[in-house]
PDB file of N, CA and C in Angstrom:
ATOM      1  N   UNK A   1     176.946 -17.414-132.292  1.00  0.00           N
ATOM      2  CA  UNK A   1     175.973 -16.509-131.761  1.00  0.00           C
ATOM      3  C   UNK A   1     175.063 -17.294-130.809  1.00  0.00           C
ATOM      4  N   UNK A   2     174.968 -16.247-129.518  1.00  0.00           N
ATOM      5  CA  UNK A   2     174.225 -16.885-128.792  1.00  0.00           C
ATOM      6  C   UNK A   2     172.747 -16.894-128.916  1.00  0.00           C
ATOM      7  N   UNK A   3     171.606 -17.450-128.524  1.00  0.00           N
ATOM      8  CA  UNK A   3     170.412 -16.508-128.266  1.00  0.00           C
ATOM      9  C   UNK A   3     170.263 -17.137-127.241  1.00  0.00           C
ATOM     10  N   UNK A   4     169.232 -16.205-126.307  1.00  0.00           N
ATOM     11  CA  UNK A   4     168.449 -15.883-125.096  1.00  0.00           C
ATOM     12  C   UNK A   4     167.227 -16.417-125.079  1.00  0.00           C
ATOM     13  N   UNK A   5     166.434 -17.194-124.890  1.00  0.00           N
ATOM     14  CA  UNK A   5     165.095 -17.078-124.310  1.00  0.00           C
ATOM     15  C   UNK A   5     164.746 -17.235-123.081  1.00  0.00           C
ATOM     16  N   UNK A   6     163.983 -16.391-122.915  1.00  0.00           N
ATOM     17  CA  UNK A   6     163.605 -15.921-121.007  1.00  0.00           C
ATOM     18  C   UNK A   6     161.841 -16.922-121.528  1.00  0.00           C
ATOM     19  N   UNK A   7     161.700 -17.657-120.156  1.00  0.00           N
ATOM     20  CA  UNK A   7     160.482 -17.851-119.821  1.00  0.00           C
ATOM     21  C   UNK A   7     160.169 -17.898-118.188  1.00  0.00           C
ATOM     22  N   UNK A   8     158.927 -17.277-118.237  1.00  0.00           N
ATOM     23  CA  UNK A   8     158.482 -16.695-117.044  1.00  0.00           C
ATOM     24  C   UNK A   8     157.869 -18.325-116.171  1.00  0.00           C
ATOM     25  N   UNK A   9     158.174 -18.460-115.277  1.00  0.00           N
ATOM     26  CA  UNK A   9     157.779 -19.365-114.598  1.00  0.00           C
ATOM     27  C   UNK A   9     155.819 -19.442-114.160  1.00  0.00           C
ATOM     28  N   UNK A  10     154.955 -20.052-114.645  1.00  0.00           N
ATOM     29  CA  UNK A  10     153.868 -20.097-113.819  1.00  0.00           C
ATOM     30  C   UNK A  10     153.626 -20.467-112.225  1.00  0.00           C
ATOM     31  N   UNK A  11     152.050 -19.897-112.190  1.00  0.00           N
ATOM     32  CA  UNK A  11     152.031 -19.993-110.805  1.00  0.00           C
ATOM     33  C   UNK A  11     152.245 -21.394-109.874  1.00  0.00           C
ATOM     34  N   UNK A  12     152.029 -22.655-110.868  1.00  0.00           N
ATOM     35  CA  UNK A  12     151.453 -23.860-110.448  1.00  0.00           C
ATOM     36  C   UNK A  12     153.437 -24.494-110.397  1.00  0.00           C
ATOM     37  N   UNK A  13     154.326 -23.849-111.044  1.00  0.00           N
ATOM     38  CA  UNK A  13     155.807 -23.860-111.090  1.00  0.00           C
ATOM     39  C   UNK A  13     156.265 -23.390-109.942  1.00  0.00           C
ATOM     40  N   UNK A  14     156.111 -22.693-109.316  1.00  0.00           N
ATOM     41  CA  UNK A  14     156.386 -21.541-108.187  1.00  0.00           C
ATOM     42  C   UNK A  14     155.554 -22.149-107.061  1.00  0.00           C
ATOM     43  N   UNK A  15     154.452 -22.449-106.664  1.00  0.00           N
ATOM     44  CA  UNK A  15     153.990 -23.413-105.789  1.00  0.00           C
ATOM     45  C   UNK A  15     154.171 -24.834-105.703  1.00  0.00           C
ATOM     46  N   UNK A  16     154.941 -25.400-106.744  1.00  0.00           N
ATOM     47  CA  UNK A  16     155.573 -26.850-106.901  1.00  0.00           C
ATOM     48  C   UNK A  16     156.981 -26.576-106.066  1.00  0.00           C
ATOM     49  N   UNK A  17     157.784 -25.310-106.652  1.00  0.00           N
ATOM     50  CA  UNK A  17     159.228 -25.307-106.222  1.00  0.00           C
ATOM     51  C   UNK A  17     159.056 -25.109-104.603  1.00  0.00           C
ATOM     52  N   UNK A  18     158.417 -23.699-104.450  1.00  0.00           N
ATOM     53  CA  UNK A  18     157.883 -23.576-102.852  1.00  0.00           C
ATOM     54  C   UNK A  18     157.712 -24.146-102.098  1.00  0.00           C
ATOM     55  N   UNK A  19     156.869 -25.908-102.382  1.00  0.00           N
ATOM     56  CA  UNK A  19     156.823 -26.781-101.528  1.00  0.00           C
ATOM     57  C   UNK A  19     157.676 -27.799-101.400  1.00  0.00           C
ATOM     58  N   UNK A  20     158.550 -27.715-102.631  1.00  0.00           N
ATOM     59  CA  UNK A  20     159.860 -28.716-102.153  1.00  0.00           C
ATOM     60  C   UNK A  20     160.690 -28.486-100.782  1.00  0.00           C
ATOM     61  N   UNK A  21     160.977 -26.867-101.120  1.00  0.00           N
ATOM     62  CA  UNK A  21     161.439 -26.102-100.185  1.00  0.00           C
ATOM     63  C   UNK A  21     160.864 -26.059 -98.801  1.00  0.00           C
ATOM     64  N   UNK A  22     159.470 -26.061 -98.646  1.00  0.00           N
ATOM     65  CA  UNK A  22     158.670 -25.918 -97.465  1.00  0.00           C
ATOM     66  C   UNK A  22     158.904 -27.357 -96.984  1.00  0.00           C
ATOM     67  N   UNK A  23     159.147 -28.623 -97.783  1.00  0.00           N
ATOM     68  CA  UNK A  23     159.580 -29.500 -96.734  1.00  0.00           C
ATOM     69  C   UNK A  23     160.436 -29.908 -96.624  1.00  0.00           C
ATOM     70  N   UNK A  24     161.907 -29.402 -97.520  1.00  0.00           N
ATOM     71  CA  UNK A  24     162.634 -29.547 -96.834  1.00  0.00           C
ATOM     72  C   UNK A  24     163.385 -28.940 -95.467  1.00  0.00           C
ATOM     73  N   UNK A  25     162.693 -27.472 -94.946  1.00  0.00           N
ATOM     74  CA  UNK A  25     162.885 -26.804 -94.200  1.00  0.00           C
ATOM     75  C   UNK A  25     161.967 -27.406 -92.975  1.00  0.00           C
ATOM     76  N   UNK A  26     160.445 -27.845 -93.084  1.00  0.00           N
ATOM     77  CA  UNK A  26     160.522 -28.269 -91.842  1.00  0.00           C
ATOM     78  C   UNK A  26     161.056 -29.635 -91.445  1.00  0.00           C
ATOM     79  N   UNK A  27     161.646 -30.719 -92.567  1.00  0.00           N
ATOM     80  CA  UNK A  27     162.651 -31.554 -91.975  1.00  0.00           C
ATOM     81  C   UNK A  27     163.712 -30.921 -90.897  1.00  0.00           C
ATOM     82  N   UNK A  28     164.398 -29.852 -91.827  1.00  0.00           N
ATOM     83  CA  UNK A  28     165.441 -29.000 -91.476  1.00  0.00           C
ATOM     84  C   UNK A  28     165.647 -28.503 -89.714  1.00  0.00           C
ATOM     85  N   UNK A  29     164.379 -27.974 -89.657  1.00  0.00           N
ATOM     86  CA  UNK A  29     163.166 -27.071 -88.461  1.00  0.00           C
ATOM     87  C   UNK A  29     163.278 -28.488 -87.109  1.00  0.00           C
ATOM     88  N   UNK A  30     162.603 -29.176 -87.523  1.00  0.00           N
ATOM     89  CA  UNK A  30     162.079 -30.583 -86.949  1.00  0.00           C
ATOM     90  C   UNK A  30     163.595 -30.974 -86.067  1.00  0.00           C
ATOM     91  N   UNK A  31     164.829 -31.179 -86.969  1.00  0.00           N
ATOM     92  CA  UNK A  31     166.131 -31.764 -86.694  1.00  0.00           C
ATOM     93  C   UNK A  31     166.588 -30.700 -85.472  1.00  0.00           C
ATOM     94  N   UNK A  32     166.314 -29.547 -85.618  1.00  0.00           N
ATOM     95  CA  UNK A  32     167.041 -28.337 -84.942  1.00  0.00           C
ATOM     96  C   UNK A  32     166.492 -27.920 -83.624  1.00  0.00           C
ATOM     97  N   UNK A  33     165.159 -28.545 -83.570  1.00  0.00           N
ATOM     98  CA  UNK A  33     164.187 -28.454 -82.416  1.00  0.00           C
ATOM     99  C   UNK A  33     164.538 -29.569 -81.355  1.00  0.00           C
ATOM    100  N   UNK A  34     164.859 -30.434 -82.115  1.00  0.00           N
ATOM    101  CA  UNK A  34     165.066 -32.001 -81.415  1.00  0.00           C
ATOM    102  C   UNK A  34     166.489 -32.050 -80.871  1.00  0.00           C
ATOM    103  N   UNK A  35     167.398 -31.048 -81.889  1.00  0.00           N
ATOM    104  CA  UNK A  35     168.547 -31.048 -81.301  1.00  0.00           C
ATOM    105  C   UNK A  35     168.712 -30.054 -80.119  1.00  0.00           C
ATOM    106  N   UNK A  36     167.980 -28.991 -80.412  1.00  0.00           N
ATOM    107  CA  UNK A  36     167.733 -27.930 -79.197  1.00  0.00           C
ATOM    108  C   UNK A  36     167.841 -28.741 -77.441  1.00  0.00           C
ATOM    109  N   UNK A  37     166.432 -29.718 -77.600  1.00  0.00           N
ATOM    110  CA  UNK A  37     165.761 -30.181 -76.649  1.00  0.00           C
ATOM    111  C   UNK A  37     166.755 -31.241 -76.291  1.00  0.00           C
ATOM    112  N   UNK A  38     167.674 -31.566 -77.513  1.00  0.00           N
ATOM    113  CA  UNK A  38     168.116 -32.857 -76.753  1.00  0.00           C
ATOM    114  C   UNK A  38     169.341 -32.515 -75.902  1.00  0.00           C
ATOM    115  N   UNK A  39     170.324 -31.267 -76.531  1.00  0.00           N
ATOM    116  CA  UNK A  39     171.600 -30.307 -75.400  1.00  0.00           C
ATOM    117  C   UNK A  39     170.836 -30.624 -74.324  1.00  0.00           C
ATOM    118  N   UNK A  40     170.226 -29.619 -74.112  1.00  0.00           N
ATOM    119  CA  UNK A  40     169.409 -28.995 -72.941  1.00  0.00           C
ATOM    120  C   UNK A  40     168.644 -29.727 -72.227  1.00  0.00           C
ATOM    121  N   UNK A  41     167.819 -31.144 -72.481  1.00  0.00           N
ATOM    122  CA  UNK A  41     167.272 -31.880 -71.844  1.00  0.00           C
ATOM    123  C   UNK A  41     167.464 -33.171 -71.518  1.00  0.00           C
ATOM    124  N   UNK A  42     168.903 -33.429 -72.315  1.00  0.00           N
ATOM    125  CA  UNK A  42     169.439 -34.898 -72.263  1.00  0.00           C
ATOM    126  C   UNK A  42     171.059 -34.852 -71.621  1.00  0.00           C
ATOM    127  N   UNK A  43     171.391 -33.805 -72.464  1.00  0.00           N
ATOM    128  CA  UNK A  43     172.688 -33.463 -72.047  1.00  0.00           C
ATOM    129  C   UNK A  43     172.928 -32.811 -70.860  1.00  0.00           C
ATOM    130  N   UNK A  44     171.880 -32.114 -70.481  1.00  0.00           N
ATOM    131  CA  UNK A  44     171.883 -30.992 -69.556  1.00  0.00           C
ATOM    132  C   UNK A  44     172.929 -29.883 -69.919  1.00  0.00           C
ATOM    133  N   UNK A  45     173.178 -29.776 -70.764  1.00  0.00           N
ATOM    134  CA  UNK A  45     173.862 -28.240 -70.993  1.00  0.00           C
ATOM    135  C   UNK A  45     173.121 -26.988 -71.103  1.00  0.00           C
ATOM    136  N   UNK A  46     173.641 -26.349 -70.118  1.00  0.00           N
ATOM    137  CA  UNK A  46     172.456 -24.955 -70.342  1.00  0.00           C
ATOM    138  C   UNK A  46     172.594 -24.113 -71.319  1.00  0.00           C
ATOM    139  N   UNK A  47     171.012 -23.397 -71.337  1.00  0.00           N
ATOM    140  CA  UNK A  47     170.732 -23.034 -72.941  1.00  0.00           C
ATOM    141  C   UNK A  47     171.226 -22.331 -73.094  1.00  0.00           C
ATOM    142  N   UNK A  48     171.951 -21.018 -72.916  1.00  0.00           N
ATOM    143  CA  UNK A  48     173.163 -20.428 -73.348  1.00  0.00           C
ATOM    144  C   UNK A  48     174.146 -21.008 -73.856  1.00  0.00           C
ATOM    145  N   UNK A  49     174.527 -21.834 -73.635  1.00  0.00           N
ATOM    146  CA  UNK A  49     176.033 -22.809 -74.124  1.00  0.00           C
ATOM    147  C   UNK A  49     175.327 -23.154 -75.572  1.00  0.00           C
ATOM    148  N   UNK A  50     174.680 -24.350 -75.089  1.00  0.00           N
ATOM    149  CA  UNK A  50     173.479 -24.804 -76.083  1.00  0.00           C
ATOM    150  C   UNK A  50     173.706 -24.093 -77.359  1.00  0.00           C
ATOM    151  N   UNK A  51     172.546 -22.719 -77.264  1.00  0.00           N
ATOM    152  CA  UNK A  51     172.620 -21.802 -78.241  1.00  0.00           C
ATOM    153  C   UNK A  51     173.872 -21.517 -78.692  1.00  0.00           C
ATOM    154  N   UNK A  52     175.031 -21.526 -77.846  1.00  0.00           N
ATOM    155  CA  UNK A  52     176.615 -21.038 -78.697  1.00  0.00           C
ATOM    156  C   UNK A  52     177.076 -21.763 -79.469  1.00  0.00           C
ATOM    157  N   UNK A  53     176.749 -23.184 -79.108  1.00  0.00           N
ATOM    158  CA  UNK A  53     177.010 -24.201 -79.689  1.00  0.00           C
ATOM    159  C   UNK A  53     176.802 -24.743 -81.006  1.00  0.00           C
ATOM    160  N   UNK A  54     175.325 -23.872 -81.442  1.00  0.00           N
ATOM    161  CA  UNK A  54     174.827 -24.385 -82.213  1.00  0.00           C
ATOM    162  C   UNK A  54     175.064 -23.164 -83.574  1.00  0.00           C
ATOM    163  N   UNK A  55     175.016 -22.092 -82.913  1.00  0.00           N
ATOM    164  CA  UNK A  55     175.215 -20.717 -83.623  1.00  0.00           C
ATOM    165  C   UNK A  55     176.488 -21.176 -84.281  1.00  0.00           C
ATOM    166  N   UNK A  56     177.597 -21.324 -83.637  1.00  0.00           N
ATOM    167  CA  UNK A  56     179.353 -21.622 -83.433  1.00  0.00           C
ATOM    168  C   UNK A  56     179.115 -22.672 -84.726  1.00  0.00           C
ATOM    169  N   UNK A  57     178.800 -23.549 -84.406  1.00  0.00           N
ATOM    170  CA  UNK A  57     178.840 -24.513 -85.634  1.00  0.00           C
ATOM    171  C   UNK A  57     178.078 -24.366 -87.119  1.00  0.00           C
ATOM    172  N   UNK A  58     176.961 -23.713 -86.494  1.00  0.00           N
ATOM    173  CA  UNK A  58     176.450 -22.863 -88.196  1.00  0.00           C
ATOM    174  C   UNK A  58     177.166 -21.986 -89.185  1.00  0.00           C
ATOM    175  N   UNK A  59     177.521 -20.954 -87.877  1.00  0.00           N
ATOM    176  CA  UNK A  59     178.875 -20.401 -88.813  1.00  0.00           C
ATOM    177  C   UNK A  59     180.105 -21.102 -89.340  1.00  0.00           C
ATOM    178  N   UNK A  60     180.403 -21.808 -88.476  1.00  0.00           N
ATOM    179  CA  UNK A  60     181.581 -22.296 -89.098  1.00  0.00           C
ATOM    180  C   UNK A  60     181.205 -23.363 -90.602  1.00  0.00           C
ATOM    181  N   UNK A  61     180.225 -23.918 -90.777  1.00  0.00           N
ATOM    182  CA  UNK A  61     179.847 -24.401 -91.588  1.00  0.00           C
ATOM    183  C   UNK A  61     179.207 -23.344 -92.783  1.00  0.00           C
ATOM    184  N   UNK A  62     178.746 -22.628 -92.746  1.00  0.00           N
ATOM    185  CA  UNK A  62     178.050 -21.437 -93.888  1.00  0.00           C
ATOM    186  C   UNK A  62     179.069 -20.694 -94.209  1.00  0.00           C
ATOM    187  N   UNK A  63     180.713 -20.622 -93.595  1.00  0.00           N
ATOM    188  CA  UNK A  63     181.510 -19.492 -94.108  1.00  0.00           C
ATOM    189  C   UNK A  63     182.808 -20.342 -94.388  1.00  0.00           C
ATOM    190  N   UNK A  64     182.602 -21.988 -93.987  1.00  0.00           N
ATOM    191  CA  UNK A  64     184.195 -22.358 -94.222  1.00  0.00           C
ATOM    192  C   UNK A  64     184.009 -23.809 -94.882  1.00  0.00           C
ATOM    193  N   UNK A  65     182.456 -24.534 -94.531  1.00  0.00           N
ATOM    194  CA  UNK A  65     182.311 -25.856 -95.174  1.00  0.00           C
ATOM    195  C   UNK A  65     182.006 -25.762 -96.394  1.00  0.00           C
ATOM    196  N   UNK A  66     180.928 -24.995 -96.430  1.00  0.00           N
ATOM    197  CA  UNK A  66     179.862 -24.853 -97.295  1.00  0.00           C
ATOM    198  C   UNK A  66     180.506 -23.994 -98.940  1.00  0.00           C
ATOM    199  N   UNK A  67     181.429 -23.088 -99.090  1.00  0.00           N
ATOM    200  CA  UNK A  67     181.949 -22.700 -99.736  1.00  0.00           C
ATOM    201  C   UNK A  67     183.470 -23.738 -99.837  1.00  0.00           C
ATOM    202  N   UNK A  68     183.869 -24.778 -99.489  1.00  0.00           N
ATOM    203  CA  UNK A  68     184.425 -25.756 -99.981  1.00  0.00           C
ATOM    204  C   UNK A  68     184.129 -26.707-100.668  1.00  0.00           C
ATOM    205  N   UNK A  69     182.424 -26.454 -99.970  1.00  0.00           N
ATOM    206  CA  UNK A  69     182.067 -27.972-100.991  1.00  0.00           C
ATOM    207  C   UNK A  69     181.381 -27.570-102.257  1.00  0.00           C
ATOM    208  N   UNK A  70     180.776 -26.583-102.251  1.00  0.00           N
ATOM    209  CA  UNK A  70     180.545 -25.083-103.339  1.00  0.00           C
ATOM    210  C   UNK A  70     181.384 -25.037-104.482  1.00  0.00           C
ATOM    211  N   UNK A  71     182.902 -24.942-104.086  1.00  0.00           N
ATOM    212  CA  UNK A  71     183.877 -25.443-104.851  1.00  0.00           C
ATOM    213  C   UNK A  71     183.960 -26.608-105.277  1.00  0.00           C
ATOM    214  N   UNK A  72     184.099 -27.580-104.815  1.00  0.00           N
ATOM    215  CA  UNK A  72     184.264 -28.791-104.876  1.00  0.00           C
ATOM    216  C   UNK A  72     183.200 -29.408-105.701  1.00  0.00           C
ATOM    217  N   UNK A  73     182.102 -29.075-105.818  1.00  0.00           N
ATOM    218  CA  UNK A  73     180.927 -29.744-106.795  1.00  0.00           C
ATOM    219  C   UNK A  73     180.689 -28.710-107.760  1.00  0.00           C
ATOM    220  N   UNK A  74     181.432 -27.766-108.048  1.00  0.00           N
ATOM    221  CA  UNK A  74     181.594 -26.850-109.299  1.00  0.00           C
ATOM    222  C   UNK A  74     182.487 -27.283-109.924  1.00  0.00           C
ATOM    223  N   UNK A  75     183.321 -27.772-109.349  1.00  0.00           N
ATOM    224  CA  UNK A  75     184.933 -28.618-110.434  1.00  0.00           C
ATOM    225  C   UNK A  75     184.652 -30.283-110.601  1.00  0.00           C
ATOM    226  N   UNK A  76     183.589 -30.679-109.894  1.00  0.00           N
ATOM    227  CA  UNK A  76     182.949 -31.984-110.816  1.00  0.00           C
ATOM    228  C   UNK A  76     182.574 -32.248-111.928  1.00  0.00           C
ATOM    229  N   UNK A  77     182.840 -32.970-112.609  1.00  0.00           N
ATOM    230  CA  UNK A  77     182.357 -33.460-114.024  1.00  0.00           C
ATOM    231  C   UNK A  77     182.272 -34.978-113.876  1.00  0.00           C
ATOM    232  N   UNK A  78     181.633 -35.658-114.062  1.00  0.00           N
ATOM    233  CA  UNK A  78     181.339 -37.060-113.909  1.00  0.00           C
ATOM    234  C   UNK A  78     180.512 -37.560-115.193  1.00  0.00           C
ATOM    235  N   UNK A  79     180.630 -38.563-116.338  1.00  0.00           N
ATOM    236  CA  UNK A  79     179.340 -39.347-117.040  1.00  0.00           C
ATOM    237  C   UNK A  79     177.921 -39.368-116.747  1.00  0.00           C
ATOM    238  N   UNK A  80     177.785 -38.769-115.436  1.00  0.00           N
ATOM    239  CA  UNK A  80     176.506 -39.103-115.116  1.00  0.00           C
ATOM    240  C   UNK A  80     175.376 -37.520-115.007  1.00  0.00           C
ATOM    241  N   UNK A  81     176.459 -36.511-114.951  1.00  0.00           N
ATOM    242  CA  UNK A  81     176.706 -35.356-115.178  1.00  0.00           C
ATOM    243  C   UNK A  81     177.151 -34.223-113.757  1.00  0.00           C
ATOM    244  N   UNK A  82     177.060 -33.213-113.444  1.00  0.00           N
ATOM    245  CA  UNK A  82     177.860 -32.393-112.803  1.00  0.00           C
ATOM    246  C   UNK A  82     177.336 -32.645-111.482  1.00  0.00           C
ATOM    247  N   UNK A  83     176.575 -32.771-111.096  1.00  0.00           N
ATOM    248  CA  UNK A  83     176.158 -32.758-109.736  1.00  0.00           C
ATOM    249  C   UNK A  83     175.761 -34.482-109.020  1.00  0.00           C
ATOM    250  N   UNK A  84     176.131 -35.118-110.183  1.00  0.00           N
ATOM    251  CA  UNK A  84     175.717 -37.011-109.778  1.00  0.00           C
ATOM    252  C   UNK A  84     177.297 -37.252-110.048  1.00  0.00           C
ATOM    253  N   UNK A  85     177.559 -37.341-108.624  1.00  0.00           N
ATOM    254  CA  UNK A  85     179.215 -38.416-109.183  1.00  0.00           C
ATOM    255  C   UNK A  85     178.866 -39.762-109.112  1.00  0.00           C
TER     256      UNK A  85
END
């Protein structure tokens, strides 16, 4: 028999997790800006391409990488435990 216990997260839990998140997104933000500027201002590729470029590779990564490796670290098991190989 199983049992359940639910506990509700506090506020000071939820503004801890929030800001992990908040920096790892403007790392995230920061990388994507720099890469923007660098097509377009180093490369000289114009920003249409640019933008395809970058769209093109997001998708292909959110619908064909990302659910491989999704897989791939769900069928891990390691001593150190599931997500530390």
């Amino acid at each position: 028999m199983s049992t359940t216990i639910n506990h509700k997260l506090s506020i000071t839990e939820k503004i801890g997790y929030s800001l992990g998140d908040l920096s790892a997104n403007l790392v995230f933000q920061t990388l994507m800006t720099f890469l923007a500027y660098f097509y377009t201002d180093v490369f000289k590729i114009p920003e249409d391409k640019a933008t395809a470029i970058i769209f093109t590779v997001g998708m292909i990564a959110a619908l064909v990488v990302n659910p491989i490796m999704g897989a791939i670290a769900d069928r891990t098991n390691t001593r150190w435990g599931k997500f530390r190989p």
